[in-house]
N, C-alpha and C. Protein backbone atom coordinates (compact mmCIF):
# COMPACT_ATOMS: atom_id res chain seq x y z
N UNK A 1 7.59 -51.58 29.07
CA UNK A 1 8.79 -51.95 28.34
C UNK A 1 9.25 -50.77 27.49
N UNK A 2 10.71 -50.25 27.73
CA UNK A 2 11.23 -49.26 27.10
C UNK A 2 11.41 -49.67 25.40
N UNK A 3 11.84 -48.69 24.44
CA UNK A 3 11.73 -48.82 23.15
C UNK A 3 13.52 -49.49 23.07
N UNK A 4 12.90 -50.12 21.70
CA UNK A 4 14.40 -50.65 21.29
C UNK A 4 15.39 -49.50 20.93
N UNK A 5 16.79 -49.87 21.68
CA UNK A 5 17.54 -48.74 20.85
C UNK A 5 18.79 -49.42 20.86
N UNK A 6 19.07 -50.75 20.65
CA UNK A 6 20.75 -51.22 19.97
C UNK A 6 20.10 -50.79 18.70
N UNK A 7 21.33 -52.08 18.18
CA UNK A 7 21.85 -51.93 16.48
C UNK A 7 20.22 -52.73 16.04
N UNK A 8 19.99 -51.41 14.77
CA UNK A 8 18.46 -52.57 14.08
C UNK A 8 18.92 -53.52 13.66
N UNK A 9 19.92 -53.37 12.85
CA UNK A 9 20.56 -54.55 11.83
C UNK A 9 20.59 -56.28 13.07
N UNK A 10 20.35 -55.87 13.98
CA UNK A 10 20.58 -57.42 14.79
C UNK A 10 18.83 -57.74 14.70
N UNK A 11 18.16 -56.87 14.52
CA UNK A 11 16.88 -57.46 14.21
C UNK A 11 16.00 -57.95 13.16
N UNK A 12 16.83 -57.55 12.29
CA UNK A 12 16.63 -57.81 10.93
C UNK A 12 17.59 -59.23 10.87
N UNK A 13 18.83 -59.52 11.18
CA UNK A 13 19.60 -60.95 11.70
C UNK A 13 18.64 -62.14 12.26
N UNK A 14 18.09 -61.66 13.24
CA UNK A 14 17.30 -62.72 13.87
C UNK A 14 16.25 -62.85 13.42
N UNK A 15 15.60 -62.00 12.30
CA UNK A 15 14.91 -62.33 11.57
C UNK A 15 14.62 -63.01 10.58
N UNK A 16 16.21 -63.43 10.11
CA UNK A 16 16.56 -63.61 8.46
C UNK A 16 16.22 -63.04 7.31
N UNK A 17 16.11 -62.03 7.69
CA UNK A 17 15.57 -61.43 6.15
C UNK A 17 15.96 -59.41 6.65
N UNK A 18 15.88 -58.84 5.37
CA UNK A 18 15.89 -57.55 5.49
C UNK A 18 14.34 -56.59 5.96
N UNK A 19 14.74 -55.91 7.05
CA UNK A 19 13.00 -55.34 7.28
C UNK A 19 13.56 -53.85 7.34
N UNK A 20 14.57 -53.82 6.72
CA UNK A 20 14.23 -52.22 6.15
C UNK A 20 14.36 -51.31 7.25
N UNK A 21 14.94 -51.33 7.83
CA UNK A 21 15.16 -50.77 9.20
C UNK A 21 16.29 -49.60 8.97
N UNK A 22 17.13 -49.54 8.36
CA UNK A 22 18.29 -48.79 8.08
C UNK A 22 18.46 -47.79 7.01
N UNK A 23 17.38 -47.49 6.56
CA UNK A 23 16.65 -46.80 5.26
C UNK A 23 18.13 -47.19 3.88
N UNK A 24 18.64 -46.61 3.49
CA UNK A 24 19.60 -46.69 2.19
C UNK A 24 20.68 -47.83 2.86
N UNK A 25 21.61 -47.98 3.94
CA UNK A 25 22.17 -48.75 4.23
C UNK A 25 21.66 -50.32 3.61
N UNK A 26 20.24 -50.66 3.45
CA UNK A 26 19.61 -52.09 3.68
C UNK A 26 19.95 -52.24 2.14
N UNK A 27 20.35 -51.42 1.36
CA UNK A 27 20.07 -51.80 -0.22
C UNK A 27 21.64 -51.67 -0.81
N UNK A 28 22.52 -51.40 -0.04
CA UNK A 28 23.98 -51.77 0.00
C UNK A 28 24.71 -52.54 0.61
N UNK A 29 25.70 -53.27 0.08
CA UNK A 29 27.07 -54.47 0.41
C UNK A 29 27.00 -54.71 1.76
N UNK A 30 26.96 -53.09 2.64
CA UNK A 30 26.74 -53.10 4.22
C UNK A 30 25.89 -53.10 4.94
N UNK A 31 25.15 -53.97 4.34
CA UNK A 31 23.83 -55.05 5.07
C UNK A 31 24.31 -56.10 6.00
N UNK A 32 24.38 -55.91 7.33
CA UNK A 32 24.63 -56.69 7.55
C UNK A 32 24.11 -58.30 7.49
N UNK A 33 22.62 -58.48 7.08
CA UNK A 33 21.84 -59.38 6.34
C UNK A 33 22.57 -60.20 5.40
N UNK A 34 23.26 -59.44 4.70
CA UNK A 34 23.79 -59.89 3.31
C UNK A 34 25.53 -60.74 3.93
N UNK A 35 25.98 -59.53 5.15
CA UNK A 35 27.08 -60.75 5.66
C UNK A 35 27.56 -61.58 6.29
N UNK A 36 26.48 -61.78 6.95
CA UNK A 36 26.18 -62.54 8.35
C UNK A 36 24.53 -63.03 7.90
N UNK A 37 24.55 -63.65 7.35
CA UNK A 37 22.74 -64.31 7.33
C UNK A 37 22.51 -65.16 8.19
N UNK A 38 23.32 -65.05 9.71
CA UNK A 38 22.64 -65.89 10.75
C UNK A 38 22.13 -65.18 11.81
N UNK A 39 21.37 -65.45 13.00
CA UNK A 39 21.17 -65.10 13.90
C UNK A 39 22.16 -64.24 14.95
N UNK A 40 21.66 -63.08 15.88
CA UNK A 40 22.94 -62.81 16.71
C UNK A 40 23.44 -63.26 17.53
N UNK A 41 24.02 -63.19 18.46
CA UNK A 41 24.46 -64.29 19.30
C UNK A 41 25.78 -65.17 19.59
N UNK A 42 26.09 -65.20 20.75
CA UNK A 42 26.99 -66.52 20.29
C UNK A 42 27.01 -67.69 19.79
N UNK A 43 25.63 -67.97 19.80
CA UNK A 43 25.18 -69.25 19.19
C UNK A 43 24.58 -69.57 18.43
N UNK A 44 24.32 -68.28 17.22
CA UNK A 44 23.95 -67.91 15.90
C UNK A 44 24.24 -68.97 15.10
N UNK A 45 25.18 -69.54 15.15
CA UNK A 45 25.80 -69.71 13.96
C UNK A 45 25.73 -71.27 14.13
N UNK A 46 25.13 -71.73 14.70
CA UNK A 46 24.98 -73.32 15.54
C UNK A 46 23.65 -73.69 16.60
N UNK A 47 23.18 -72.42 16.24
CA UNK A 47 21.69 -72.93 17.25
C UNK A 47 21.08 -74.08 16.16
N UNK A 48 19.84 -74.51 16.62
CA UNK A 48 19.20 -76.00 15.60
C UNK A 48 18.50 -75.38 14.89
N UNK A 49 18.18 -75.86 14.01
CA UNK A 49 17.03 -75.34 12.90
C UNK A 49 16.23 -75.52 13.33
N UNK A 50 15.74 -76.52 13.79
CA UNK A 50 13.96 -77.08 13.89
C UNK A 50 13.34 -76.05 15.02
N UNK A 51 11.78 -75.61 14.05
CA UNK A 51 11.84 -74.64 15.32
C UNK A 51 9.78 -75.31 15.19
N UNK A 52 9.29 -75.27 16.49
CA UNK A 52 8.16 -75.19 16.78
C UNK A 52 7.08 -74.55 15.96
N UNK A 53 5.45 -75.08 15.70
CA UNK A 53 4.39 -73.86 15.35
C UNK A 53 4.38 -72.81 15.93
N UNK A 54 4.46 -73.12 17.47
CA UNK A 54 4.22 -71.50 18.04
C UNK A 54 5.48 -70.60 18.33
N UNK A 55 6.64 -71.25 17.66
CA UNK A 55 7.87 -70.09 17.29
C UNK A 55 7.86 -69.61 15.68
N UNK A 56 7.39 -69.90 15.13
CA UNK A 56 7.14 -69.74 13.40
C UNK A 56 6.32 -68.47 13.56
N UNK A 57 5.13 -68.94 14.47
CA UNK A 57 3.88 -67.97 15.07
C UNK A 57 4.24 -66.57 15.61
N UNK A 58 5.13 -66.94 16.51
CA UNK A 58 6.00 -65.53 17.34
C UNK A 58 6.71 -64.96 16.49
N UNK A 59 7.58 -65.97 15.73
CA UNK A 59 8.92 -65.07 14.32
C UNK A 59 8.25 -64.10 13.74
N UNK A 60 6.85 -64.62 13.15
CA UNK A 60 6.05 -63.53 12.44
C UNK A 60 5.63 -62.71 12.83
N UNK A 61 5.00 -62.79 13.75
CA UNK A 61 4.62 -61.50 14.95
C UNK A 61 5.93 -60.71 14.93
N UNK A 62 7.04 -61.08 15.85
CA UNK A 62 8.28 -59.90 15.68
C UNK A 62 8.14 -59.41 14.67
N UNK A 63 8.73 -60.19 13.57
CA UNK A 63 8.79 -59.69 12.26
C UNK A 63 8.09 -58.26 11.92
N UNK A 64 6.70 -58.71 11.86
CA UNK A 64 5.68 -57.63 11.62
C UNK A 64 6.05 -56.45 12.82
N UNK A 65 5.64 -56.52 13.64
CA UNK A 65 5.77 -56.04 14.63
C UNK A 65 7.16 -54.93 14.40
N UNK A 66 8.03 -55.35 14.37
CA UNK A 66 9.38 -54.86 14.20
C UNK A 66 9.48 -53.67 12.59
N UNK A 67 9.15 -54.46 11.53
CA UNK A 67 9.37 -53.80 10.74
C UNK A 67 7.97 -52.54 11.03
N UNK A 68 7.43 -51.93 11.69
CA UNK A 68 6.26 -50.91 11.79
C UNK A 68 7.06 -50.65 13.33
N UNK A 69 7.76 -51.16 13.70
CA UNK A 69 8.56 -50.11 14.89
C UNK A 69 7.42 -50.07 15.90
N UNK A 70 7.05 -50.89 16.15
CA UNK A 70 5.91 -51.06 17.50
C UNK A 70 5.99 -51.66 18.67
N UNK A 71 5.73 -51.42 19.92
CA UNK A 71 6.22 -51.92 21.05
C UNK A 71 5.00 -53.13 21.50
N UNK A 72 4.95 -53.81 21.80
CA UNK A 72 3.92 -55.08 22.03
C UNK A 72 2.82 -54.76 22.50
N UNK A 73 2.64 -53.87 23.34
CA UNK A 73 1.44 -53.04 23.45
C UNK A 73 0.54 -52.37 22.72
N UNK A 74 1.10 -51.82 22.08
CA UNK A 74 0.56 -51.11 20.69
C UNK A 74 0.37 -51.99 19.32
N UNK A 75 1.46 -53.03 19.44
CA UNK A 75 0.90 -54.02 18.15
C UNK A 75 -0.19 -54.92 18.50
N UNK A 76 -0.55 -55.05 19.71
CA UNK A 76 -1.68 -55.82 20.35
C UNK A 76 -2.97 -55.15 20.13
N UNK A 77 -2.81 -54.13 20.33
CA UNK A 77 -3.69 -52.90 20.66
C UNK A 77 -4.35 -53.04 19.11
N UNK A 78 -3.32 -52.77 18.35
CA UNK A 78 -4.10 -52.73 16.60
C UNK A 78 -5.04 -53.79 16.59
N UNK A 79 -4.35 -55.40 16.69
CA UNK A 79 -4.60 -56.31 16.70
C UNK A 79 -6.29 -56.63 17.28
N UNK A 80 -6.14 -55.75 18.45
CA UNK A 80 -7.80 -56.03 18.85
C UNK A 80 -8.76 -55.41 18.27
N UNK A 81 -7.76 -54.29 17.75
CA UNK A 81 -8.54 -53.18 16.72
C UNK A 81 -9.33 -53.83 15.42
N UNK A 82 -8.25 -54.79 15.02
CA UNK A 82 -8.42 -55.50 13.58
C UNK A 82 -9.75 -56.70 13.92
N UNK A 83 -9.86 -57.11 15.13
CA UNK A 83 -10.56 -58.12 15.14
C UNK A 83 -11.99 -57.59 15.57
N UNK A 84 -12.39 -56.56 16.09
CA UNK A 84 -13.70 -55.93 15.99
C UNK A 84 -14.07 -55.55 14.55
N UNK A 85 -13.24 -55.27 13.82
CA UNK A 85 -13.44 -54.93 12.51
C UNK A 85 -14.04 -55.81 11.57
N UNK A 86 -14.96 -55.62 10.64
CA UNK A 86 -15.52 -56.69 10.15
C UNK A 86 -14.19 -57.48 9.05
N UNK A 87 -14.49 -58.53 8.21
CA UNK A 87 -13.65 -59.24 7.47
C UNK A 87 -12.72 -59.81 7.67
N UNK A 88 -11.32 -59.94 7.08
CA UNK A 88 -10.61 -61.05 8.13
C UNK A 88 -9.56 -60.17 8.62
N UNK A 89 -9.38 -60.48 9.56
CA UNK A 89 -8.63 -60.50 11.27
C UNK A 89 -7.35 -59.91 10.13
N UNK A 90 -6.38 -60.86 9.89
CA UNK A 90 -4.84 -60.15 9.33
C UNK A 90 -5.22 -59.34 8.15
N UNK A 91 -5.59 -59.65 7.30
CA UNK A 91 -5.91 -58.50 6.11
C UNK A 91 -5.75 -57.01 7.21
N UNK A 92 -6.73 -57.05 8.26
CA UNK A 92 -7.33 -55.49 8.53
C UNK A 92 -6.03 -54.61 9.50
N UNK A 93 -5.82 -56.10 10.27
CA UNK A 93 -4.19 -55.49 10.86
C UNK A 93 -3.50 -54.53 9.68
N UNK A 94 -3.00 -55.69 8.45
CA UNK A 94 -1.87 -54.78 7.89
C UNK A 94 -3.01 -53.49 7.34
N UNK A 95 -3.88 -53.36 6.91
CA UNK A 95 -4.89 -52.35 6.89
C UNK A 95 -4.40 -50.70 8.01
N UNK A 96 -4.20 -51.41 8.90
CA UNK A 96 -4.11 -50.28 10.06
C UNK A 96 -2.95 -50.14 10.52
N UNK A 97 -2.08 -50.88 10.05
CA UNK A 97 -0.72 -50.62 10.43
C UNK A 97 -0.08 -49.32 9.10
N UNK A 98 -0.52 -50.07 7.82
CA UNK A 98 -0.44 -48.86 6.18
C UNK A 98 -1.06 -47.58 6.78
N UNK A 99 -1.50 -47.39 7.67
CA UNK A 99 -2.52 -46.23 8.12
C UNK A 99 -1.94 -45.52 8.82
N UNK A 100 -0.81 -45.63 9.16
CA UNK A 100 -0.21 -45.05 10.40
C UNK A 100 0.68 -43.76 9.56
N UNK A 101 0.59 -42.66 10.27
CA UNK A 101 1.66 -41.29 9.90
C UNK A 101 2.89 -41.75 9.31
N UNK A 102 3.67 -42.38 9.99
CA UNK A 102 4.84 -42.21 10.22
C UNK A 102 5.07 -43.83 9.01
N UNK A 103 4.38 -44.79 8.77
CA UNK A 103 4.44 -45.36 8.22
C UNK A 103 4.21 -45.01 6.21
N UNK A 104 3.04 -43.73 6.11
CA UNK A 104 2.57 -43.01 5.06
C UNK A 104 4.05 -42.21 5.18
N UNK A 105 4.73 -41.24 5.74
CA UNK A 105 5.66 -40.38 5.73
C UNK A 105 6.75 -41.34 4.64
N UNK A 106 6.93 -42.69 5.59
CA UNK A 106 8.13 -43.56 4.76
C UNK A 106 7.61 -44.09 3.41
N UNK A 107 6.26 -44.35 3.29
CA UNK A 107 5.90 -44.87 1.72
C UNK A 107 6.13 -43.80 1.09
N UNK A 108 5.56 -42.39 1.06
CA UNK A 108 5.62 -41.80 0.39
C UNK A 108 7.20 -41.29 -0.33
N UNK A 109 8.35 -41.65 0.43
CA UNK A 109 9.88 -41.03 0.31
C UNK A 109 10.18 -40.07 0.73
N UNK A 110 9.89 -39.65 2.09
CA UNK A 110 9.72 -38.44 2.99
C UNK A 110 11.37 -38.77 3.61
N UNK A 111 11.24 -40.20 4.01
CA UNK A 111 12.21 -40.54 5.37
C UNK A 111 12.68 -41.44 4.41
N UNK A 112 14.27 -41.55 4.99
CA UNK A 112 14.48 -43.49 4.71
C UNK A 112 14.03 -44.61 5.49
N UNK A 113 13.29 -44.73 6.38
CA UNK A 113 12.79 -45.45 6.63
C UNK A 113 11.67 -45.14 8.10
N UNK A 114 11.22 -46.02 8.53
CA UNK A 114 10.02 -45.86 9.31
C UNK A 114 10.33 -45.24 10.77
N UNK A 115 11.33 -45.47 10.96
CA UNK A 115 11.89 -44.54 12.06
C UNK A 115 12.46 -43.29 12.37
N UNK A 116 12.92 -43.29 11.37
CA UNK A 116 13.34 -41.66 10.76
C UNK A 116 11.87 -41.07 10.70
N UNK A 117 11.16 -41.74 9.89
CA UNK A 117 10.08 -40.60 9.65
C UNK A 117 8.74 -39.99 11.17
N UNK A 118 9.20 -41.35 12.25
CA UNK A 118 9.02 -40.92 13.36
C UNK A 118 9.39 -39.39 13.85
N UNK A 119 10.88 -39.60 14.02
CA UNK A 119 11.38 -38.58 14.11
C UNK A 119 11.19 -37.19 13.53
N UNK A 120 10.65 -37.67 12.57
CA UNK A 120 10.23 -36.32 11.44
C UNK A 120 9.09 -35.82 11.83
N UNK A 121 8.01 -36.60 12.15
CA UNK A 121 7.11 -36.48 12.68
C UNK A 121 6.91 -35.57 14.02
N UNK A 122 7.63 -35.64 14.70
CA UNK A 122 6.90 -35.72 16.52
C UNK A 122 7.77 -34.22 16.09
N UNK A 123 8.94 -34.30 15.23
CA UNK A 123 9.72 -32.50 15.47
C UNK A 123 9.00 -31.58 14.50
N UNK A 124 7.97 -31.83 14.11
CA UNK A 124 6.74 -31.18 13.47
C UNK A 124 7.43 -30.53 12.24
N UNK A 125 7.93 -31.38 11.37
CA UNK A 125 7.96 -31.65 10.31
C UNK A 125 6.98 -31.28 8.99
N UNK A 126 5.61 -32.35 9.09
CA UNK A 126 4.75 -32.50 8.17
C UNK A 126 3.50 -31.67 8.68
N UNK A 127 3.14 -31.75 7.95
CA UNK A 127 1.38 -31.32 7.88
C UNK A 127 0.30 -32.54 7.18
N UNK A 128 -0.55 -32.25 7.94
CA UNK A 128 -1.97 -33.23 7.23
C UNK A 128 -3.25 -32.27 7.31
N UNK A 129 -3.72 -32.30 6.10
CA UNK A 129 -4.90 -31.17 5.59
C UNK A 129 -4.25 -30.26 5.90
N UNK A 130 -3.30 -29.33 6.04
CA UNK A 130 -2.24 -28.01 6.48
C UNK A 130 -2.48 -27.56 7.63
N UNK A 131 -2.25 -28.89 8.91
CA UNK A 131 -2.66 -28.75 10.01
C UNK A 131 -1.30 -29.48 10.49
N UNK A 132 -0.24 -29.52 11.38
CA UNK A 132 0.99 -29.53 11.79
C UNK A 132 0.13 -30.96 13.21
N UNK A 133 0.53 -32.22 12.39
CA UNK A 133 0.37 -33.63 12.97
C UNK A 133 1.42 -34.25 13.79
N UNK A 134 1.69 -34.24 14.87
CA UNK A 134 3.23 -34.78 15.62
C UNK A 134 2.96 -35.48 16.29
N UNK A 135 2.19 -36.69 15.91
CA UNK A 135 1.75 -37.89 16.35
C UNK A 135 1.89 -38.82 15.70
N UNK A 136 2.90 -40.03 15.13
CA UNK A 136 3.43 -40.72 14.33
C UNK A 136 2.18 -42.10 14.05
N UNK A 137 1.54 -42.59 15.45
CA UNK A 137 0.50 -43.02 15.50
C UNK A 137 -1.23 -42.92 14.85
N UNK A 138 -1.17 -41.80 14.39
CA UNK A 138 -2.24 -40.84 14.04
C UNK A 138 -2.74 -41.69 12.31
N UNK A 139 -3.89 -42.61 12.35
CA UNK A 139 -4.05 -43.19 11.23
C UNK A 139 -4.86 -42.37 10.32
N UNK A 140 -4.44 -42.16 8.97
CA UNK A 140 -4.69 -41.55 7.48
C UNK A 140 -5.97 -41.95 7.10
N UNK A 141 -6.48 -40.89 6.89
CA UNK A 141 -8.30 -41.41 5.98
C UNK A 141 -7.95 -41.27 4.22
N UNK A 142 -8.76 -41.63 3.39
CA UNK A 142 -9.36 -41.77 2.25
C UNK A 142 -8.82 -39.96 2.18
N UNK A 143 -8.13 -39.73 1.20
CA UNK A 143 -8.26 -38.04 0.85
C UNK A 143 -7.25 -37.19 1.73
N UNK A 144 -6.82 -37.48 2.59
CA UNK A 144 -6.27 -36.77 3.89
C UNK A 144 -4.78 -36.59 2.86
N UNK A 145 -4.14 -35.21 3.06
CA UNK A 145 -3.00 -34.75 1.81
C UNK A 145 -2.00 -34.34 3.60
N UNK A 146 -0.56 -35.10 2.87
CA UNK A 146 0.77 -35.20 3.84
C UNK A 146 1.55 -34.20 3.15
N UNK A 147 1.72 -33.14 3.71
CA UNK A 147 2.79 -32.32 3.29
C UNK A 147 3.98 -32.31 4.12
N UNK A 148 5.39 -31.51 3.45
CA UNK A 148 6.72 -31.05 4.23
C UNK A 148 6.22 -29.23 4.59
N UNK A 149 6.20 -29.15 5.74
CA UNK A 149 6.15 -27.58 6.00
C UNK A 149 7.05 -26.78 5.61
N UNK A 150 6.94 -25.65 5.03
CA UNK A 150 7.91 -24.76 3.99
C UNK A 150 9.48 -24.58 4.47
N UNK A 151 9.39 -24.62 6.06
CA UNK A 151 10.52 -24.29 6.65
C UNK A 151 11.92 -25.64 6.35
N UNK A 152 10.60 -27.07 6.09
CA UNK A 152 11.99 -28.03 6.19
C UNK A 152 12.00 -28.42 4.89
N UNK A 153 11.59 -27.69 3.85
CA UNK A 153 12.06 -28.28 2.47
C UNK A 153 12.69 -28.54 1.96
N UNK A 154 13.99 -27.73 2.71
CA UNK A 154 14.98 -27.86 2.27
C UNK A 154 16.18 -28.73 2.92
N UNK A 155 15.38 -29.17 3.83
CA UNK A 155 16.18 -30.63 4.84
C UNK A 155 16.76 -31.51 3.81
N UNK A 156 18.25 -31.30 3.59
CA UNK A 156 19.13 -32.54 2.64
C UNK A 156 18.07 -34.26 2.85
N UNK A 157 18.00 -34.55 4.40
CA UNK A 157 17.83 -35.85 4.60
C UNK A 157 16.38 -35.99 3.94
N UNK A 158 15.66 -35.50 3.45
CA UNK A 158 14.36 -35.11 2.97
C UNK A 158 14.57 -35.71 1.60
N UNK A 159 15.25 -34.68 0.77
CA UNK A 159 15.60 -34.61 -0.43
C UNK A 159 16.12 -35.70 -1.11
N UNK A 160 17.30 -36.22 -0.15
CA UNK A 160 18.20 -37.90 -0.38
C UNK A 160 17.06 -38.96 -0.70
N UNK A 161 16.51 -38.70 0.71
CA UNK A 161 15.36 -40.02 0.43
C UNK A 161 14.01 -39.76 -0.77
N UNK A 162 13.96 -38.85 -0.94
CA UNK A 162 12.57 -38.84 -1.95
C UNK A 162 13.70 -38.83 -3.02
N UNK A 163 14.79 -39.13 -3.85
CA UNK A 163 15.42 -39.21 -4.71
C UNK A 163 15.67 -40.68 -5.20
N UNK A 164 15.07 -41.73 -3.73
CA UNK A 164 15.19 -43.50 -4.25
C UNK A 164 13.87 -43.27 -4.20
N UNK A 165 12.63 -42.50 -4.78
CA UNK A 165 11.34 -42.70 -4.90
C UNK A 165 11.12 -42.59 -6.43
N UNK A 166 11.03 -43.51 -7.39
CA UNK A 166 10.79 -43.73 -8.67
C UNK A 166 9.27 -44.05 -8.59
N UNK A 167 9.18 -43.02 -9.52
CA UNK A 167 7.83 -42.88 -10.06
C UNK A 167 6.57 -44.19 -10.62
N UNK A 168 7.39 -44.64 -10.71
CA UNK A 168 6.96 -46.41 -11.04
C UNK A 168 6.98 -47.22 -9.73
N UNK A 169 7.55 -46.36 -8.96
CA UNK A 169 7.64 -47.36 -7.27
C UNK A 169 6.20 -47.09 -6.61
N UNK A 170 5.69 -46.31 -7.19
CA UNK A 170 4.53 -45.90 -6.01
C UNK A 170 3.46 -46.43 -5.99
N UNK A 171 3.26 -46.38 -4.67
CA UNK A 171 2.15 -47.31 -4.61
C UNK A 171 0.56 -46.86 -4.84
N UNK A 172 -0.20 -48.08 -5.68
CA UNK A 172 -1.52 -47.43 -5.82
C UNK A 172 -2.53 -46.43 -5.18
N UNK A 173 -2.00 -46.64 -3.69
CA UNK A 173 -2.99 -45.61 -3.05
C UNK A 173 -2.62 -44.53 -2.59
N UNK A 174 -1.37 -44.26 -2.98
CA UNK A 174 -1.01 -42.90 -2.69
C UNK A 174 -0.65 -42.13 -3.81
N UNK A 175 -0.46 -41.20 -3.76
CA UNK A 175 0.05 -39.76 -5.02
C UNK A 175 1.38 -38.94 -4.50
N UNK A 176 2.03 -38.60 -5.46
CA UNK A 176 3.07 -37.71 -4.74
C UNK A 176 3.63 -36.72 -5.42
N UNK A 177 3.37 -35.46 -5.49
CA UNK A 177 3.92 -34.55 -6.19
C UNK A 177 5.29 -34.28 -5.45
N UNK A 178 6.25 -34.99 -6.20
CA UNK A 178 7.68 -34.44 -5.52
C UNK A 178 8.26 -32.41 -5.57
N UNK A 179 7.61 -31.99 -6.89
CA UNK A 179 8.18 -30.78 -6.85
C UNK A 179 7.59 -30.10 -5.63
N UNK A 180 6.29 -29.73 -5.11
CA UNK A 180 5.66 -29.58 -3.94
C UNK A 180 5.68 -30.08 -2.85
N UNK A 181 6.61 -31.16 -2.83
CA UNK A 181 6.49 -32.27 -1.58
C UNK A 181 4.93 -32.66 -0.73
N UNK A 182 4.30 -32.79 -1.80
CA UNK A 182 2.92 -33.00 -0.76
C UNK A 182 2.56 -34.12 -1.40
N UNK A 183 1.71 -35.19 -0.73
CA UNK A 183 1.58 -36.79 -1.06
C UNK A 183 -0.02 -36.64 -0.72
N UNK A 184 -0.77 -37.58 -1.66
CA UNK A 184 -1.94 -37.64 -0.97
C UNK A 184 -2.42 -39.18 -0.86
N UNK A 185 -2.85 -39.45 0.43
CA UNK A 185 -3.70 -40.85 0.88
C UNK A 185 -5.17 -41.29 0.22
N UNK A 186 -4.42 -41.72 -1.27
CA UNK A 186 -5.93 -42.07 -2.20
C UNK A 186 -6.86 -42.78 -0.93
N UNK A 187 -6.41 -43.95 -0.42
CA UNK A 187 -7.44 -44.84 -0.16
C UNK A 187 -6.89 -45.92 0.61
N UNK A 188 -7.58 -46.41 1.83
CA UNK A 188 -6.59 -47.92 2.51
C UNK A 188 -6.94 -48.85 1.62
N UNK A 189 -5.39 -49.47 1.47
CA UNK A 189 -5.01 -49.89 0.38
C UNK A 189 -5.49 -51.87 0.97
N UNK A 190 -5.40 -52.75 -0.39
CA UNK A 190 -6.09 -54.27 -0.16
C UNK A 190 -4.63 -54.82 0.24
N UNK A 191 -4.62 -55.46 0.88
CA UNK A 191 -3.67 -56.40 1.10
C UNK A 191 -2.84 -56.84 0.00
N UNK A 192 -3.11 -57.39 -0.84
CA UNK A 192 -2.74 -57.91 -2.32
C UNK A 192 -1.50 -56.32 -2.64
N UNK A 193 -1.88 -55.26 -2.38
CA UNK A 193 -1.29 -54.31 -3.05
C UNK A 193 -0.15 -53.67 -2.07
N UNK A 194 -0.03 -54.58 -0.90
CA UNK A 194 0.76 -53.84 0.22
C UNK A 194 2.72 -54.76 -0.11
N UNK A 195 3.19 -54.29 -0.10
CA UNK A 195 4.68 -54.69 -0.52
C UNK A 195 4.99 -55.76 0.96
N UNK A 196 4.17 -56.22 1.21
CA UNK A 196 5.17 -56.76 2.93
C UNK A 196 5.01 -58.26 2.87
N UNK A 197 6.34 -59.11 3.01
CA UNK A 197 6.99 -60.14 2.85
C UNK A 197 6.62 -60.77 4.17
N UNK A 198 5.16 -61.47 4.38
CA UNK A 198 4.93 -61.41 6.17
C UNK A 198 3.75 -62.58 5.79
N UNK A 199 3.51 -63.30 6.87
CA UNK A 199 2.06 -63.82 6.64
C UNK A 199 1.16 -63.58 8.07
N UNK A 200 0.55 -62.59 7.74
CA UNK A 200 -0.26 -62.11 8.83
C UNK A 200 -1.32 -63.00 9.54
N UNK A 201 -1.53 -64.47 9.05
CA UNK A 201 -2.39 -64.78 9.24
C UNK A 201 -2.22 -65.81 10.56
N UNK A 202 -0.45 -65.71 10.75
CA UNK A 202 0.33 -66.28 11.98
C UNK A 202 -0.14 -66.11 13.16
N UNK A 203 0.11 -64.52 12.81
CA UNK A 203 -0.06 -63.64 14.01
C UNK A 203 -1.48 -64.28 14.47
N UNK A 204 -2.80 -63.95 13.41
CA UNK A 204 -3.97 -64.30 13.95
C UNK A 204 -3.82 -65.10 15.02
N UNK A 205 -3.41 -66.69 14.28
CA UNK A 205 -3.40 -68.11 14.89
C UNK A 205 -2.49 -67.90 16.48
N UNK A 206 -1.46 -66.82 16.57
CA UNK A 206 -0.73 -66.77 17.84
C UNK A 206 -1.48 -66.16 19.04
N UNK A 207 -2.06 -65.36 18.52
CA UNK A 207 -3.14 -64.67 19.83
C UNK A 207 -4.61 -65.15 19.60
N UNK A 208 -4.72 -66.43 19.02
CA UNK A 208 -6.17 -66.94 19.20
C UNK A 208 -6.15 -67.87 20.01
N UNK A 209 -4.49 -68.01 20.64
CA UNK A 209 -4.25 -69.27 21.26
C UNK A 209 -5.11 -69.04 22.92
C-alpha cells in the first residue's frame, strides 16, 4: 500500500479532532477541523452516529496510526514490537512510536510537524551523536543529542517552527538549546508525560481480536 498523499486536513475530519498534521495551519481559523467538524464525504454530514466496539477500536488505531504518519505495516510492526516487550502492551507502543527520528525532530521544534520533519530527515538535514541520520524510522536512546547540520541553519522553515517552541512547552525528556540548535533525548519518556489525546489501550483490544 502506497503512502497517503491527498489533503491531511480530511484525516484529521474523519477523525474529529485535530492530529496536527498541518504544522502552524492546525492552530489557525483555517483548520479545516474548526469549519467543517464533520466527516468527508458526501455523506459526512448525515452518516449515523452509532458506531460499533470494533469501529471505536479501528477509529483509534487510525487515529494513532495517522497522527505518527505510519503505513499499517509499520504501525503493526511496532505493535508486535510493544508486545514482546515487558509491561503493558499500549504504554510501550506510544513508548516506541516517541522514539522515532522524525517524531523527536517535531517535538523538539525542528519541523512543523511530523511530516515535514520526515522530509528533513531523509534530505540529511540533522545529525545524531554528529553522525548525519536519514532514516526517519531510526528510534532515539537515553543521551543520543539531535542536531541541525551547519549548512541548514539557516533554513527560514527551521527557524519559523522552533519560534512556536516556548520554553515552558518542552517536554520532560528532552532539552533544547535553541541558540545551537541541538536537542538532547534525556530519556523514553512514561506515558502520563506524552501530550497524545488517544487511548492506546483500543488498539491493544483490536489486534487481540
Amino acid at each position: 500500500m502506497g503512502r497517503y498523499i491527498e489533503s491531511s486536513c480530511r484525516l484529521c475530519r474523519r477523525e474529529r479532532q485535530k492530529l496536527f498534521l498541518k504544522g502552524t495551519k492546525c492552530f489557525t481559523e483555517k483548520c479545516p477541523v474548526e469549519r467543517r467538524a464533520y466527516p468527508p464525504g458526501l455523506h459526512g454530514q448525515t452518516r449515523r452516529q452509532k458506531i460499533s466496539e470494533y469501529g471505536v477500536q479501528l477509529r483509534e488505531k487510525q487515529k494513532i496510526r495517522r497522527m505518527y504518519g505510519l503505513q499499517e505495516e509499520q504501525f503493526h510492526n511496532y505493535f508486535e514490537k510493544a508486545l514482546r516487550q515487558s509491561g503493558r502492551t499500549g504504554e510501550n507502543l506510544v513508548k516506541l512510536l516517541e522514539r522515532r527520528f522524525d517524531n523527536v525532530v517535531y517535538r523538539l521544534g525542528f519541523a512543523p510537524s511530523r511530516k515535514a520533519g520526515r522530509q528533513f530527515i531523509v534530505h540529511g538535514h540533522f545529525m545524531i551523536n554528529n553522525r548525519v541520520v536519514n532514516v526517519p524510522s531510526y528510534l532515539l536512546k537515553s543521551g543520543d543529542i539531535v542536531q541541525v547540520i551547519d549548512k541548514s541553519k539557516k533554513l527560514d522553515i527551521i527557524h519559523s517552527s522552533m519560534k512556536r517552541m516556548k520554553d515552558s512547552a518542552m517536554l520532560p525528556w528532552l532539552n533544547l538549546d535553541k541558540a545551537a540548535m541541538v536537542g538532547t533525548f534525556l530519556n523514553v519518556p512514561e506515558r502520563a508525560d506524552v501530550p497524545l489525546n488517544a487511548n492506546e489501550q483500543l488498539v491493544v483490544e483490536l489486534y487481540s481480536k
